[in-house]
PDB file of N, CA and C in Angstrom:
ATOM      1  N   UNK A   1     -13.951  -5.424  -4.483  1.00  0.00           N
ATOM      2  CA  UNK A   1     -12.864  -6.115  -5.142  1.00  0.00           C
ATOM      3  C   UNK A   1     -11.550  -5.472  -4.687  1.00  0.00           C
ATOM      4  N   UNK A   2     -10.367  -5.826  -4.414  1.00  0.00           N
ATOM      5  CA  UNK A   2      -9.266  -5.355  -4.278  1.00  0.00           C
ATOM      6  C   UNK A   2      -8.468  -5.811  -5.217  1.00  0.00           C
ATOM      7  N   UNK A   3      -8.164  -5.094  -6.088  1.00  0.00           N
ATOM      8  CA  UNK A   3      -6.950  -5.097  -6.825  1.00  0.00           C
ATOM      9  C   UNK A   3      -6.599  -4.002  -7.581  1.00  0.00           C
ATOM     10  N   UNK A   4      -5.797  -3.491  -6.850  1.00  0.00           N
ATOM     11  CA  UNK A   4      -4.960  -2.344  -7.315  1.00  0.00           C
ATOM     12  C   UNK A   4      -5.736  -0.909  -7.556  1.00  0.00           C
ATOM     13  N   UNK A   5      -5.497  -0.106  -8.157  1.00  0.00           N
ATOM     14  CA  UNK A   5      -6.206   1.053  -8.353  1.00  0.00           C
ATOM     15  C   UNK A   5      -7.050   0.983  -9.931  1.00  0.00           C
ATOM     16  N   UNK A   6      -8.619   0.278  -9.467  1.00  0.00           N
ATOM     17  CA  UNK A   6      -9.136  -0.006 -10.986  1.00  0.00           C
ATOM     18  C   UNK A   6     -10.165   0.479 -10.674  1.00  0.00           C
ATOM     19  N   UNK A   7     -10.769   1.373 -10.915  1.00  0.00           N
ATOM     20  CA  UNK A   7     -12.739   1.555 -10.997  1.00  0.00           C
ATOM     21  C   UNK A   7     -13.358   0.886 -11.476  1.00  0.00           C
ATOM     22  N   UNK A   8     -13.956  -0.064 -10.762  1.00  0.00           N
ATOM     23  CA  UNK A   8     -15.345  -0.631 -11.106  1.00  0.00           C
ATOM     24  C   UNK A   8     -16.665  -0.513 -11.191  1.00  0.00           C
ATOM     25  N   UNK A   9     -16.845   0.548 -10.881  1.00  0.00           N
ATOM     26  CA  UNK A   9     -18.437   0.998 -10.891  1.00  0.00           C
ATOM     27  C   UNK A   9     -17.889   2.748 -10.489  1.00  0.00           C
ATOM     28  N   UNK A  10     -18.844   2.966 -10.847  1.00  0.00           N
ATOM     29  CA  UNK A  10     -19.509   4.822 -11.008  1.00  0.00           C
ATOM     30  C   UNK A  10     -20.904   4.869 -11.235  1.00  0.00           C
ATOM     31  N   UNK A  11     -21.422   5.388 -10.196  1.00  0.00           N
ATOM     32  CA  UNK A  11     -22.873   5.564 -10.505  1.00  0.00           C
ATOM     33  C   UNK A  11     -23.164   7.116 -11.028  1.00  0.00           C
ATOM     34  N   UNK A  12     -23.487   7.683 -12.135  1.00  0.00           N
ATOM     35  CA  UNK A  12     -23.840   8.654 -12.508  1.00  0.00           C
ATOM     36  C   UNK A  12     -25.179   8.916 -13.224  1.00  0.00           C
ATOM     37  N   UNK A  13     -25.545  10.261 -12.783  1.00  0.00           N
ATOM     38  CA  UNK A  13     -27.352  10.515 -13.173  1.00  0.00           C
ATOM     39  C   UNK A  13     -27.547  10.790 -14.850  1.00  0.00           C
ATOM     40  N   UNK A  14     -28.309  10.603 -15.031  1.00  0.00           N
ATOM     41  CA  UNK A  14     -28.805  10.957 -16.921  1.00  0.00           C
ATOM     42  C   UNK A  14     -29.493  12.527 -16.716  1.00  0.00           C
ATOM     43  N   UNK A  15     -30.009  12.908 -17.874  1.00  0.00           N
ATOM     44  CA  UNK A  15     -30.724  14.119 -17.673  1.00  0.00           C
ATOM     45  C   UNK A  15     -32.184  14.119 -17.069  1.00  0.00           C
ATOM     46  N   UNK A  16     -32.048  12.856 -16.655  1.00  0.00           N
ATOM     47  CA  UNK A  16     -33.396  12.473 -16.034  1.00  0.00           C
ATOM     48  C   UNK A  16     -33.335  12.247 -14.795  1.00  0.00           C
ATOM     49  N   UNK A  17     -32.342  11.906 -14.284  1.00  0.00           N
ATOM     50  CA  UNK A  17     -31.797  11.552 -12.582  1.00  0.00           C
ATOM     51  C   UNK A  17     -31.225  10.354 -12.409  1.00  0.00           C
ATOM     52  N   UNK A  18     -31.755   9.170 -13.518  1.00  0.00           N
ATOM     53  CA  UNK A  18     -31.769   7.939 -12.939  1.00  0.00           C
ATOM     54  C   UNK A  18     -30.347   7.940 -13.261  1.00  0.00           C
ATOM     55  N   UNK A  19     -29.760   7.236 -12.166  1.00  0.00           N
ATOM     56  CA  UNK A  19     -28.076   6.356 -12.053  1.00  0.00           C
ATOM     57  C   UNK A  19     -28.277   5.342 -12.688  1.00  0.00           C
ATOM     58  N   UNK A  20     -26.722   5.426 -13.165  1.00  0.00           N
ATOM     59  CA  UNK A  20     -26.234   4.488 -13.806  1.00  0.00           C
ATOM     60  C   UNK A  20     -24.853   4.353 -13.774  1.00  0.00           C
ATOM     61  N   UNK A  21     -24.330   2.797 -14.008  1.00  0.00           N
ATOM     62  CA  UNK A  21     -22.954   2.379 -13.990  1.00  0.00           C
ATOM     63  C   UNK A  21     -22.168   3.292 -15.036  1.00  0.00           C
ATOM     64  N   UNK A  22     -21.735   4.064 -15.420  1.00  0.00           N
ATOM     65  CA  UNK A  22     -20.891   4.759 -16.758  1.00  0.00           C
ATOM     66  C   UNK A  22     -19.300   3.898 -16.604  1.00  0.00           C
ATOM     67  N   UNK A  23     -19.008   2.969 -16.262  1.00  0.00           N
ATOM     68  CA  UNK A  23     -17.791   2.761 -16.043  1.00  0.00           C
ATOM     69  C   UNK A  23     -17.553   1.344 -17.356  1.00  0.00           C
ATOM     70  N   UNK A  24     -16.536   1.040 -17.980  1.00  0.00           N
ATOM     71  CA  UNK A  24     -16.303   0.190 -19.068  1.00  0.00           C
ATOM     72  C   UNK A  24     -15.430  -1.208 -18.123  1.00  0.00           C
ATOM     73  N   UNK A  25     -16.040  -2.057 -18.019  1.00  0.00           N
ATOM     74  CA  UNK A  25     -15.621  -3.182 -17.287  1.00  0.00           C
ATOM     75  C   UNK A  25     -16.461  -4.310 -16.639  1.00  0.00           C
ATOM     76  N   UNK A  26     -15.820  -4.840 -16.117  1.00  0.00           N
ATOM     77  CA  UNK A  26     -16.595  -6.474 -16.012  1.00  0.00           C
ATOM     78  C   UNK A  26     -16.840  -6.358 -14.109  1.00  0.00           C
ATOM     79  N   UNK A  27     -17.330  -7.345 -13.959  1.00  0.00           N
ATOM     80  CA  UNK A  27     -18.192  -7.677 -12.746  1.00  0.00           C
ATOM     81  C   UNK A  27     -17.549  -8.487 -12.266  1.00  0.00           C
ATOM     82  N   UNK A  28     -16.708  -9.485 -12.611  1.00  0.00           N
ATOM     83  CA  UNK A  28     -15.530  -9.619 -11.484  1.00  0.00           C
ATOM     84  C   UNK A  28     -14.271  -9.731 -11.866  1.00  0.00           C
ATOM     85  N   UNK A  29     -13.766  -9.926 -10.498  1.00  0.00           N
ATOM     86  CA  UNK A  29     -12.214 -10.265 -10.955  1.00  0.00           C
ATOM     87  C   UNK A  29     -11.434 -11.031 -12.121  1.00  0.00           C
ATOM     88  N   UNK A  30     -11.904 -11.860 -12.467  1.00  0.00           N
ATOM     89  CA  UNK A  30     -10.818 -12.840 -13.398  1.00  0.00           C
ATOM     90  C   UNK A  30     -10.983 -11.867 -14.804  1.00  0.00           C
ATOM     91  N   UNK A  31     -11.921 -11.376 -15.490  1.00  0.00           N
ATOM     92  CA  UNK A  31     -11.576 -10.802 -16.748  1.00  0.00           C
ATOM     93  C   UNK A  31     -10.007  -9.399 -16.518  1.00  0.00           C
ATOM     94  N   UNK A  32     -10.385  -9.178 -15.464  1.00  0.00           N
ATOM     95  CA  UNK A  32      -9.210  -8.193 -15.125  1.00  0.00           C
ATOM     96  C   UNK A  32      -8.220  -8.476 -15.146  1.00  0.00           C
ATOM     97  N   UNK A  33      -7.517 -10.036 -14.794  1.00  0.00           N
ATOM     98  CA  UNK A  33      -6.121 -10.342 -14.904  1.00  0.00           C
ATOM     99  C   UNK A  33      -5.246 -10.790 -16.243  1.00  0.00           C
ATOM    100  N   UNK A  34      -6.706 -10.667 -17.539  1.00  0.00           N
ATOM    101  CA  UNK A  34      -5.887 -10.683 -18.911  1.00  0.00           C
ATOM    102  C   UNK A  34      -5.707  -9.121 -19.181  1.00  0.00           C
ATOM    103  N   UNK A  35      -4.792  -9.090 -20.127  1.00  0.00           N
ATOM    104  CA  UNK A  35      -4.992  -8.065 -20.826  1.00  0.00           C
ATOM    105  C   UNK A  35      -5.860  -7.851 -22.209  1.00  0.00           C
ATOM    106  N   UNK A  36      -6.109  -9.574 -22.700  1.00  0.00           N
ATOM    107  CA  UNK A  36      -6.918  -9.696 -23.687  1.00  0.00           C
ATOM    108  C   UNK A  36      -8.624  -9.514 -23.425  1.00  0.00           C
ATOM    109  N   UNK A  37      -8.952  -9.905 -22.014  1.00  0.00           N
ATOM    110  CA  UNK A  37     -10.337  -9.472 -22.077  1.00  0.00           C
ATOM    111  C   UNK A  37     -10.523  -7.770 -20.962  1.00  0.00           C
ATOM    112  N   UNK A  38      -9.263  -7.407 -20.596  1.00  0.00           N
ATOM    113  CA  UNK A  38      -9.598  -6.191 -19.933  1.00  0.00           C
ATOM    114  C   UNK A  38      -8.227  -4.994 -20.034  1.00  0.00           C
ATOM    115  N   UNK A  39      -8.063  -4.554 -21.690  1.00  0.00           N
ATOM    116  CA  UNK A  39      -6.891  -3.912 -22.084  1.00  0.00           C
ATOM    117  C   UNK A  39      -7.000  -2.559 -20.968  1.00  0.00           C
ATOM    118  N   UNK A  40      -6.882  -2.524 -19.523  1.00  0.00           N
ATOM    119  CA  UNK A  40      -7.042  -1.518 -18.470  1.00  0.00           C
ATOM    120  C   UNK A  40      -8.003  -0.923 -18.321  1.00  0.00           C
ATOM    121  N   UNK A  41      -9.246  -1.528 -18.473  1.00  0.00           N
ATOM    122  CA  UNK A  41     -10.693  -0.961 -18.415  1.00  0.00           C
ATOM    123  C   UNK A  41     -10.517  -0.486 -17.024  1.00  0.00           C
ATOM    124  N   UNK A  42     -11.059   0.823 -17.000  1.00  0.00           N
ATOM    125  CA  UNK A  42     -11.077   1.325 -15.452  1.00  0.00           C
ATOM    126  C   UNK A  42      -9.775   1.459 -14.450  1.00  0.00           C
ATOM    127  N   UNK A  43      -8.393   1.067 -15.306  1.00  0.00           N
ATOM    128  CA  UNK A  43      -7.145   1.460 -14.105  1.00  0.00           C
ATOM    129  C   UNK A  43      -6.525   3.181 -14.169  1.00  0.00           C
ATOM    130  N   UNK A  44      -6.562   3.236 -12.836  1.00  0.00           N
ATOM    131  CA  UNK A  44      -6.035   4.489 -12.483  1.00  0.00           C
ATOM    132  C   UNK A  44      -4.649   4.377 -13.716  1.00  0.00           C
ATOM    133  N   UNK A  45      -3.861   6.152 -13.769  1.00  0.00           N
ATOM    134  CA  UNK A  45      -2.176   6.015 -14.334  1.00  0.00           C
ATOM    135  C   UNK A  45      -1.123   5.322 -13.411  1.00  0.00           C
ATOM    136  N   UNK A  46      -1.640   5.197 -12.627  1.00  0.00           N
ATOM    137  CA  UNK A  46      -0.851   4.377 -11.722  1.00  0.00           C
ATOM    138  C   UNK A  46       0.166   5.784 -10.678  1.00  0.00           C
ATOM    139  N   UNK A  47       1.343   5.458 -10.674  1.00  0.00           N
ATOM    140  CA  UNK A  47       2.195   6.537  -9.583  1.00  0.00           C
ATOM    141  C   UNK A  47       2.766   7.495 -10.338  1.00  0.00           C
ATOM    142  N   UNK A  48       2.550   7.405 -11.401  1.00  0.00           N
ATOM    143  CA  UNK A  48       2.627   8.948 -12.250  1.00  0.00           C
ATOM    144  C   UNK A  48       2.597   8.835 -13.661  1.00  0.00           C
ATOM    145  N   UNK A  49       1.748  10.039 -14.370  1.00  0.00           N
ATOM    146  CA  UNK A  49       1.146   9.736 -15.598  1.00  0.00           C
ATOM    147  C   UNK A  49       2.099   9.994 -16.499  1.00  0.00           C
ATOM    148  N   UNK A  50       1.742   9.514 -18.124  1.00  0.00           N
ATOM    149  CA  UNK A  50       3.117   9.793 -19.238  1.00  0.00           C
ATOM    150  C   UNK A  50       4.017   9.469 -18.932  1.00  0.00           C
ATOM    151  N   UNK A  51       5.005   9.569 -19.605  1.00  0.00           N
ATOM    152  CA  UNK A  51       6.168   9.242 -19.793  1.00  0.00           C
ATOM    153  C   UNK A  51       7.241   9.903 -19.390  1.00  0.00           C
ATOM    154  N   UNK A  52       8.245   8.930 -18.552  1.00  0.00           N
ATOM    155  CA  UNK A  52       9.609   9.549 -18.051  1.00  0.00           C
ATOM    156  C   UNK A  52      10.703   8.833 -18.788  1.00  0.00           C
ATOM    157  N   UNK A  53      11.174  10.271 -19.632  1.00  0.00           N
ATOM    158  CA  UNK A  53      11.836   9.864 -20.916  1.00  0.00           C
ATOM    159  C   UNK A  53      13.297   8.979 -20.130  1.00  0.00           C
ATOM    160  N   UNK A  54      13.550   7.839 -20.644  1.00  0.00           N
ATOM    161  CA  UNK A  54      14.749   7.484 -20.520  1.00  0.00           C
ATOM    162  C   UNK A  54      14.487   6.836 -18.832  1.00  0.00           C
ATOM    163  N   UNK A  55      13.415   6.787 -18.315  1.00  0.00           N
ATOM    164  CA  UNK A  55      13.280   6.602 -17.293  1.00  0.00           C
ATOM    165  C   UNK A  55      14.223   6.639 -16.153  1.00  0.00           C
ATOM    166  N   UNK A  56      14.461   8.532 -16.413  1.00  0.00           N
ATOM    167  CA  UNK A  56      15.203   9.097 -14.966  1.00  0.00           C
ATOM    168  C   UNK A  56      15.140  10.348 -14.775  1.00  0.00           C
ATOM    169  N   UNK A  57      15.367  10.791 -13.588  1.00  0.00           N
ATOM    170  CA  UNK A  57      14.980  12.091 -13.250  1.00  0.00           C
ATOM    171  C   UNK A  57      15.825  12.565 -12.314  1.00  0.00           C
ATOM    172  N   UNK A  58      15.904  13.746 -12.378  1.00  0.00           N
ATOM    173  CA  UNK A  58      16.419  14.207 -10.352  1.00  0.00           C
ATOM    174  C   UNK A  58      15.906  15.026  -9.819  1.00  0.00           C
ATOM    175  N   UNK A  59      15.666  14.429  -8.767  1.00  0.00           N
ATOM    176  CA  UNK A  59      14.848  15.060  -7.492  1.00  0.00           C
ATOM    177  C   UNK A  59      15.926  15.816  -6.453  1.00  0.00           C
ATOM    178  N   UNK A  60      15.411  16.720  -6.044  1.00  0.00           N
ATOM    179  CA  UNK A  60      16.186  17.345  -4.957  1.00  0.00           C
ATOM    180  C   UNK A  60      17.544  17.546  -5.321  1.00  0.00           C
ATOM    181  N   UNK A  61      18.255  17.085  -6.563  1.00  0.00           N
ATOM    182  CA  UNK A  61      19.638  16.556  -6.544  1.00  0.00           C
ATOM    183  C   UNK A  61      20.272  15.982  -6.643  1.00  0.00           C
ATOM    184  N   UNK A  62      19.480  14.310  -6.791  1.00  0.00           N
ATOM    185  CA  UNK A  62      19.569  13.029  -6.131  1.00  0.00           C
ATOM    186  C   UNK A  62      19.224  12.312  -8.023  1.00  0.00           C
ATOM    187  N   UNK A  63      19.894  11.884  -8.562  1.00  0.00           N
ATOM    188  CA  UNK A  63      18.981  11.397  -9.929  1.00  0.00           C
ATOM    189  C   UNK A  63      18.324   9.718  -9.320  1.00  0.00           C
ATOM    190  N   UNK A  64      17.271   9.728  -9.652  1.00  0.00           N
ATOM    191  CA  UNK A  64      16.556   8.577  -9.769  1.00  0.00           C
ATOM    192  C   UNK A  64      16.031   8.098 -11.039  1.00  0.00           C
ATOM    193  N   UNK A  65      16.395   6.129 -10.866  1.00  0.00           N
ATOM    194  CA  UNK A  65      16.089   5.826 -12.243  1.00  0.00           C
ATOM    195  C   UNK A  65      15.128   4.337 -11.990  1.00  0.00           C
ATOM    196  N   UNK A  66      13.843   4.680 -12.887  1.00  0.00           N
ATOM    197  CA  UNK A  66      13.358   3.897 -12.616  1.00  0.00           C
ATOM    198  C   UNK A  66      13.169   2.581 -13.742  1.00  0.00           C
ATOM    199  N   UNK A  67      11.997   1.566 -13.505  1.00  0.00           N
ATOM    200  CA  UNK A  67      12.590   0.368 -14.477  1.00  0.00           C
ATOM    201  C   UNK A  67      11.625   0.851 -15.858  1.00  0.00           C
ATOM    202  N   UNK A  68      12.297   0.542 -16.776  1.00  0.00           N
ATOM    203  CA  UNK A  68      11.748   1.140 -18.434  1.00  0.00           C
ATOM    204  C   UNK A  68      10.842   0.227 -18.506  1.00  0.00           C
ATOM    205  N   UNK A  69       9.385   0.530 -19.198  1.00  0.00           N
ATOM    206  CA  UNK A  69       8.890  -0.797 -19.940  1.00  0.00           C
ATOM    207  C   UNK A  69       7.728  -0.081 -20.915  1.00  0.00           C
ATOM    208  N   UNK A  70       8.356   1.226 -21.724  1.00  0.00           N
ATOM    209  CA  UNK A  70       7.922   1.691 -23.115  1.00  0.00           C
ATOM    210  C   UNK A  70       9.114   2.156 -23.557  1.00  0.00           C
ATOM    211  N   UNK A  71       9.771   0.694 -23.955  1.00  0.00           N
ATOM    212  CA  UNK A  71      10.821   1.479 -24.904  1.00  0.00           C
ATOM    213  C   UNK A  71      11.960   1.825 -23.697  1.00  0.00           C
ATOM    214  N   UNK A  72      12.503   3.137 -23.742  1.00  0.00           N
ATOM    215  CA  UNK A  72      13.307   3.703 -23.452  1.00  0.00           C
ATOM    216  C   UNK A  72      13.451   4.323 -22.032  1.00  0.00           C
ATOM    217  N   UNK A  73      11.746   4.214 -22.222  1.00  0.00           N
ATOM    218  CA  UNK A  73      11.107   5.350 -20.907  1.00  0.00           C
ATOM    219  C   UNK A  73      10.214   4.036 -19.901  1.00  0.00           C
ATOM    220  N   UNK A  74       9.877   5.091 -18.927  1.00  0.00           N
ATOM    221  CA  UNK A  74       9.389   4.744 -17.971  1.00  0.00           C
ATOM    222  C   UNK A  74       7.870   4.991 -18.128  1.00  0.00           C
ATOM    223  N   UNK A  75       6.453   4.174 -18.239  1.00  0.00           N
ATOM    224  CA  UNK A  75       5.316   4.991 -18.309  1.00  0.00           C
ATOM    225  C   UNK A  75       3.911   4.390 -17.371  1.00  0.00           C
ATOM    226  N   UNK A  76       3.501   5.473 -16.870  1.00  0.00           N
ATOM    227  CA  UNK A  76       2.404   5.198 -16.067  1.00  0.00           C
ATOM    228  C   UNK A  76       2.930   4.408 -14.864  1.00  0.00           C
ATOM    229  N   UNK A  77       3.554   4.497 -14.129  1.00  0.00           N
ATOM    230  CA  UNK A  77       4.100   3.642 -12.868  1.00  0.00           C
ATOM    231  C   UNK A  77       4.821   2.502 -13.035  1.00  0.00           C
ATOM    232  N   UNK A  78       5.273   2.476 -14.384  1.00  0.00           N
ATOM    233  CA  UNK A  78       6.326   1.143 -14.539  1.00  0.00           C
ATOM    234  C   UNK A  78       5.506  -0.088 -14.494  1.00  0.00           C
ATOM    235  N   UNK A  79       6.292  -1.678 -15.170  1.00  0.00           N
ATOM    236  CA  UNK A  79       5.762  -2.772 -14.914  1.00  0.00           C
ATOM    237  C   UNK A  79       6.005  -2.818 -13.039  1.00  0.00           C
ATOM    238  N   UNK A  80       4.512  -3.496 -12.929  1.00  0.00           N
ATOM    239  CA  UNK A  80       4.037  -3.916 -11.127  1.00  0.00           C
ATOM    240  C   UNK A  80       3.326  -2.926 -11.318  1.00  0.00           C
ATOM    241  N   UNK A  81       2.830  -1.888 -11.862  1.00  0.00           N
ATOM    242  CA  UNK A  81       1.790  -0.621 -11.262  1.00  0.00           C
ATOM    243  C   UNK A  81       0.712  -1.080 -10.510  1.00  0.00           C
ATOM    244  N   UNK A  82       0.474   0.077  -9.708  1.00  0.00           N
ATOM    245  CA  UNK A  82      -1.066  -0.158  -8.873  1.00  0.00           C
ATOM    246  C   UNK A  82      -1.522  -0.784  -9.407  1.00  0.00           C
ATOM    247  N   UNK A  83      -1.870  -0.936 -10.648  1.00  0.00           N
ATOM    248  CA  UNK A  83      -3.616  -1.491 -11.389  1.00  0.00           C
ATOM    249  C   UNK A  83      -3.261  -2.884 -11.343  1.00  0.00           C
ATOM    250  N   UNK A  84      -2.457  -3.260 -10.914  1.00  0.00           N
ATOM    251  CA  UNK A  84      -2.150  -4.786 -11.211  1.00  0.00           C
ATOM    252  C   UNK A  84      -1.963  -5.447 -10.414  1.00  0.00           C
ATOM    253  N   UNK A  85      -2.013  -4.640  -8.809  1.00  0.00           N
ATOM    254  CA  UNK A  85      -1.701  -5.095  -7.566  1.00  0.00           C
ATOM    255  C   UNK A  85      -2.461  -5.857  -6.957  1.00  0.00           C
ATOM    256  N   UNK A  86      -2.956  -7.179  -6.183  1.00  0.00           N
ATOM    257  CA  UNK A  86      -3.939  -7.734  -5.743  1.00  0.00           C
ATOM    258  C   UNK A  86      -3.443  -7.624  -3.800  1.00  0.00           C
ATOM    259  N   UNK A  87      -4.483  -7.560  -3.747  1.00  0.00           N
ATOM    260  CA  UNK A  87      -4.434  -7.735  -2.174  1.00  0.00           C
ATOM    261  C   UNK A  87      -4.476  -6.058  -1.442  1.00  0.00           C
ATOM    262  N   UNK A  88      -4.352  -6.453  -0.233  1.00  0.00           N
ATOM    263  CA  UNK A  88      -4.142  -4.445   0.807  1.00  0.00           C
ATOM    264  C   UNK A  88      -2.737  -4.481   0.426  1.00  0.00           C
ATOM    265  N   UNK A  89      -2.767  -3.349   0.768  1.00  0.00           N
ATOM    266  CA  UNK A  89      -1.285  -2.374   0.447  1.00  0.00           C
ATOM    267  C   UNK A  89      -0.445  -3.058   1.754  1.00  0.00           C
ATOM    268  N   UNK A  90       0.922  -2.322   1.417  1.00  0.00           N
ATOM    269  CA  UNK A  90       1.805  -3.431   2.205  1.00  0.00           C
ATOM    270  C   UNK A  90       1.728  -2.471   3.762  1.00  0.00           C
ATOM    271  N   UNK A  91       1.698  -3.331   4.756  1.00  0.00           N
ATOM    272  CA  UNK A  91       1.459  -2.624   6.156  1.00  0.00           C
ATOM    273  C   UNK A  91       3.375  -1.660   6.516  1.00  0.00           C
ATOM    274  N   UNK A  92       3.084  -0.861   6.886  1.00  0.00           N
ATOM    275  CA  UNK A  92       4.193  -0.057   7.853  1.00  0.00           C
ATOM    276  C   UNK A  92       5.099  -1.157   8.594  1.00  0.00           C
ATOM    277  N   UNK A  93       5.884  -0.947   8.625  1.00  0.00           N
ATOM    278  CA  UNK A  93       6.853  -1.479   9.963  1.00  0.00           C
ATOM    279  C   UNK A  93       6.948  -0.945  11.111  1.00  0.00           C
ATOM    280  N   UNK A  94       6.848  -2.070  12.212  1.00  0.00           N
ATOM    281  CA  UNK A  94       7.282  -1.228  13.439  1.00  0.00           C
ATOM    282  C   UNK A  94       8.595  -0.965  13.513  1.00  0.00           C
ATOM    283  N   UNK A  95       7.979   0.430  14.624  1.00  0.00           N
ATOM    284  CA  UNK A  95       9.151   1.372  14.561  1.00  0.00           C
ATOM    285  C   UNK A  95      10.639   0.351  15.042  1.00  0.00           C
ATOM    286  N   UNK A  96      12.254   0.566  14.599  1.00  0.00           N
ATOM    287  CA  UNK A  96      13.347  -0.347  15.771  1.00  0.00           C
ATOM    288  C   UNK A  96      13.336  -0.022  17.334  1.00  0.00           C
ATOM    289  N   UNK A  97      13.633  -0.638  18.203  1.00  0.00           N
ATOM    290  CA  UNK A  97      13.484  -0.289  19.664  1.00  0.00           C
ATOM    291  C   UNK A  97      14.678   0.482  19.893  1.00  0.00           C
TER     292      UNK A  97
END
């Protein structure tokens, strides 16, 4: 499946050996695009975990502000996060001549 950073399967052993799925989620795609039948079963935090109060920071020196969507703050990679992404990641550009 491609969409975004979500675990769908984990195979893990019991105290007996046998594998098994341990992962909380559905078998295909479409329950994943509600939030009513898949409140982030299996999505990564996305591009960075908790909360960035006020959603801004500075790096190097440089303040960066990113888009709020808890409130005040910024959380788990902002609205668009990985987990919500469908398709491959966006390709590189070629280099200018």
């Amino acid at each position: 499946m491609t969409y975004g950073g979500v675990l769908v399967g984990l195979q893990a052993p019991d105290r007996r050996g046998t594998l098994a799925d341990v992962t909380l989620g559905h078998d295909a795609l479409a329950p994943y695009l509600s939030r009513e039948t898949s409140p982030y079963f299996g999505a990564l935090i996305g591009r960075y975990g908790n909360r960035i109060a006020e959603g801004r920071f500075v790096l190097d020196g440089h303040p960066v502000t990113l888009a709020r969507n808890n409130g005040p703050n910024a959380l788990h990679g902002g609205p668009g996060a990985s987990t919500s992404s469908s398709g491959r990641p966006p390709q590189k550009p070629a280099p200018m001549p």
